[in-house]
Protein backbone atom coordinates (compact mmCIF):
# COMPACT_ATOMS: atom_id res chain seq x y z
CA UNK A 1 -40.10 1.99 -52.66
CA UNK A 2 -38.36 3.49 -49.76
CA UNK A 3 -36.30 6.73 -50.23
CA UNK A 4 -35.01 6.91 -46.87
CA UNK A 5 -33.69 4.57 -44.21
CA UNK A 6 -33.30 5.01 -40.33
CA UNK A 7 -30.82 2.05 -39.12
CA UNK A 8 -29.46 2.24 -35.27
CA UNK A 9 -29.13 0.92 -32.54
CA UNK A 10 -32.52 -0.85 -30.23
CA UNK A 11 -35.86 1.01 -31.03
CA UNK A 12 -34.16 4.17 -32.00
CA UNK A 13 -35.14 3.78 -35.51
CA UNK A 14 -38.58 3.06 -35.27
CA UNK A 15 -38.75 5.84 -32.58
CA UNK A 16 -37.53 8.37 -35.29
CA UNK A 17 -39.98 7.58 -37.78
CA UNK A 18 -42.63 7.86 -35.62
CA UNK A 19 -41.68 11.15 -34.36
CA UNK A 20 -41.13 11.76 -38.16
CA UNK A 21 -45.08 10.40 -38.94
CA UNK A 22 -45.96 12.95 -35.90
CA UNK A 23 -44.20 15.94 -37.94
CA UNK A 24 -44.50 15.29 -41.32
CA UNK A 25 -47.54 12.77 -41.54
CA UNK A 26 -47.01 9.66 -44.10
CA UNK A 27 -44.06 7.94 -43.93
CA UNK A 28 -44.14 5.31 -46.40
CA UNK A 29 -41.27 6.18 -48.14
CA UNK A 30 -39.37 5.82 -44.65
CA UNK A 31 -37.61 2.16 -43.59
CA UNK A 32 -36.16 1.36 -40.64
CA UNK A 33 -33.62 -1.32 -39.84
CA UNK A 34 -32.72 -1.89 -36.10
CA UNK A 35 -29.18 -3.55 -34.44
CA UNK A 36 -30.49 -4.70 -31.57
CA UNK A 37 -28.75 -7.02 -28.97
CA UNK A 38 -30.15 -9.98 -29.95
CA UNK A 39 -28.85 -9.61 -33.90
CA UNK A 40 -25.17 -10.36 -34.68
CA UNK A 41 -23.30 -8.13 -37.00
CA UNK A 42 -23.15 -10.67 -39.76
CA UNK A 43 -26.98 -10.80 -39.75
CA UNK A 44 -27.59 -6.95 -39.47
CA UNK A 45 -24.71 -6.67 -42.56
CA UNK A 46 -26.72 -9.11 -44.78
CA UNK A 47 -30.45 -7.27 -43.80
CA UNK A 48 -29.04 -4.16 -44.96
CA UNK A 49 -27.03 -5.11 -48.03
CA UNK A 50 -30.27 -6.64 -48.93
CA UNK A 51 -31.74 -3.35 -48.80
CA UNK A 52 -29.41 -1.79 -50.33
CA UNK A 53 -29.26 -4.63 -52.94
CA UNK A 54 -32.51 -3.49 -54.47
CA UNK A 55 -32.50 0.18 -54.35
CA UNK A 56 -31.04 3.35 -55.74
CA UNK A 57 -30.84 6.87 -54.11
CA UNK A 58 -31.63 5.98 -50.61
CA UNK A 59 -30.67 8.62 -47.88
CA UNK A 60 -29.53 5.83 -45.04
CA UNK A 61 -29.83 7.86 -41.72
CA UNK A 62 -27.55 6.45 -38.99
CA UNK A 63 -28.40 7.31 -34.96
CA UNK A 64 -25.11 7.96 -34.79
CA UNK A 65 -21.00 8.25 -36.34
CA UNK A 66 -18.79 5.55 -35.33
CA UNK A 67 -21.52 2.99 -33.87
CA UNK A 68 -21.62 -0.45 -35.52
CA UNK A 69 -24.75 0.41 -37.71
CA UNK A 70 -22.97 2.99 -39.14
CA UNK A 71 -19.74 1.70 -40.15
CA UNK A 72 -21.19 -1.24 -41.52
CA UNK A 73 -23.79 1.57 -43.80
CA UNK A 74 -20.61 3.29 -44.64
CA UNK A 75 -18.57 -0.01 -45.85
CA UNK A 76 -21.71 -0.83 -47.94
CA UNK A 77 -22.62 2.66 -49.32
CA UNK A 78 -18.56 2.24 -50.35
CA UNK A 79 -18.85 -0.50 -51.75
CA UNK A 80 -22.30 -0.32 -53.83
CA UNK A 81 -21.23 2.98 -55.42
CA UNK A 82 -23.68 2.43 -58.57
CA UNK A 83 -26.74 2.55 -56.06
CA UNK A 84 -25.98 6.23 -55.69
CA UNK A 85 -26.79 5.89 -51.86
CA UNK A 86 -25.95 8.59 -49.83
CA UNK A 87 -25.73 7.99 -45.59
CA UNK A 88 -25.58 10.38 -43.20
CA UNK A 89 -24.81 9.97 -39.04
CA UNK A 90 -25.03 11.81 -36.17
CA UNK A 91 -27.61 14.43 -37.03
CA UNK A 92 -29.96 16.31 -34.85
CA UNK A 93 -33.98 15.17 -35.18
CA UNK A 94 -34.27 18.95 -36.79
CA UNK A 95 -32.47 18.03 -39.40
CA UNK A 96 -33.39 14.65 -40.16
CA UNK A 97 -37.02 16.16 -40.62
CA UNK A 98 -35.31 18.49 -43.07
CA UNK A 99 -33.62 16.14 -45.14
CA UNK A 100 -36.83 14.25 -44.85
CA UNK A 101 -38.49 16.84 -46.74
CA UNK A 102 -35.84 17.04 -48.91
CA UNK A 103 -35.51 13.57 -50.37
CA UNK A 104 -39.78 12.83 -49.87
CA UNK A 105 -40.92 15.98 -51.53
CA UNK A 106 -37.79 18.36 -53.75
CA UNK A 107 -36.41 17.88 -57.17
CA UNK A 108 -33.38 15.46 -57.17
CA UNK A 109 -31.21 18.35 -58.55
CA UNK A 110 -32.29 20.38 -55.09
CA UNK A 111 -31.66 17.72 -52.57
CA UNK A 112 -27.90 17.81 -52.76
CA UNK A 113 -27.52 21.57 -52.05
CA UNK A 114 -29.89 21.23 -49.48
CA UNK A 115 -28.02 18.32 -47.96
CA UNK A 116 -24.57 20.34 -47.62
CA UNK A 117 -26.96 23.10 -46.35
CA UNK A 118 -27.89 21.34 -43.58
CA UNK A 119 -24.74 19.84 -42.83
CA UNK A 120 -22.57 23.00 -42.31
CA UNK A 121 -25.67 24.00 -39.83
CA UNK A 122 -25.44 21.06 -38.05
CA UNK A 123 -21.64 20.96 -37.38
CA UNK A 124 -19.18 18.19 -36.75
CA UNK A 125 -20.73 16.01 -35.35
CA UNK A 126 -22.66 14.92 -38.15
CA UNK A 127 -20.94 12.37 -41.08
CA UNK A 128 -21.88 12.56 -44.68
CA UNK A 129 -21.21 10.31 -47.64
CA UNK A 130 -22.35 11.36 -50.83
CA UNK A 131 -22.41 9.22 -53.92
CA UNK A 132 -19.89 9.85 -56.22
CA UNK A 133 -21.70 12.55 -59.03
CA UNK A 134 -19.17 11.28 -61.50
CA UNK A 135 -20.15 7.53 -61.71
């Protein structure tokens, strides 16, 4: 079961987790999902809610804030609150390998320090949504 995935535009995801497999070695628990030119919105929407669908917990990694794959991750995260999924967009490859480390390998009680950790460091141009701790 996956506990990350890289969505974005073209080859960019699959890119990522390769440099990812390069860094960190296995990547099994790392899925990608791709918009590419050829795919309509509609049929990117229903790949991911499918995803989404069947999982809890995933940290959905977006290439970056505002694009299509994003706001579609964001509406979807929003709307599957009980999945607990948390996405984040716009991050540097330095911290993606982080927060790789942090949902493949910490306790789930340390991963969400760590996350707003590594979001201060990486500034504004990064977008987080958290699941809400409450539900």
């Amino acid at each position: 079961m996956a506990k990350i995935l890289l969505i974005g535009h073209g080859s960019f995801p699959e890119g990522v987790k390769s440099a990812l497999s390069m860094l960190i070695g296995k990547t099994d628990s790392i899925e990608v999902l791709a918009f590419s030119k050829l795919d309509e919105l509609s049929l990117f929407e229903k790949k991911l809610e499918e995803i989404l669908n069947h999982q809890t917990g995933l940290l959905i990694y977006a290439d970056f804030t505002g694009g299509a794959p994003q706001q579609i991750a964001a509406r979807k995260v929003k709307e599957l609150k009980s999945h607990h999924h948390s996405l984040i967009s716009g991050a540097s490859l330095h911290t993606l390998l982080e927060l790789s480390l942090l949902f493949l390998y910490e306790k789930s009680s340390e991963v969400s320090a760590g996350l707003d950790r590594l979001i201060k460091l990486e500034g504004s141009n990064c977008l987080l949504i958290l699941p809400d701790q409450n539900e």
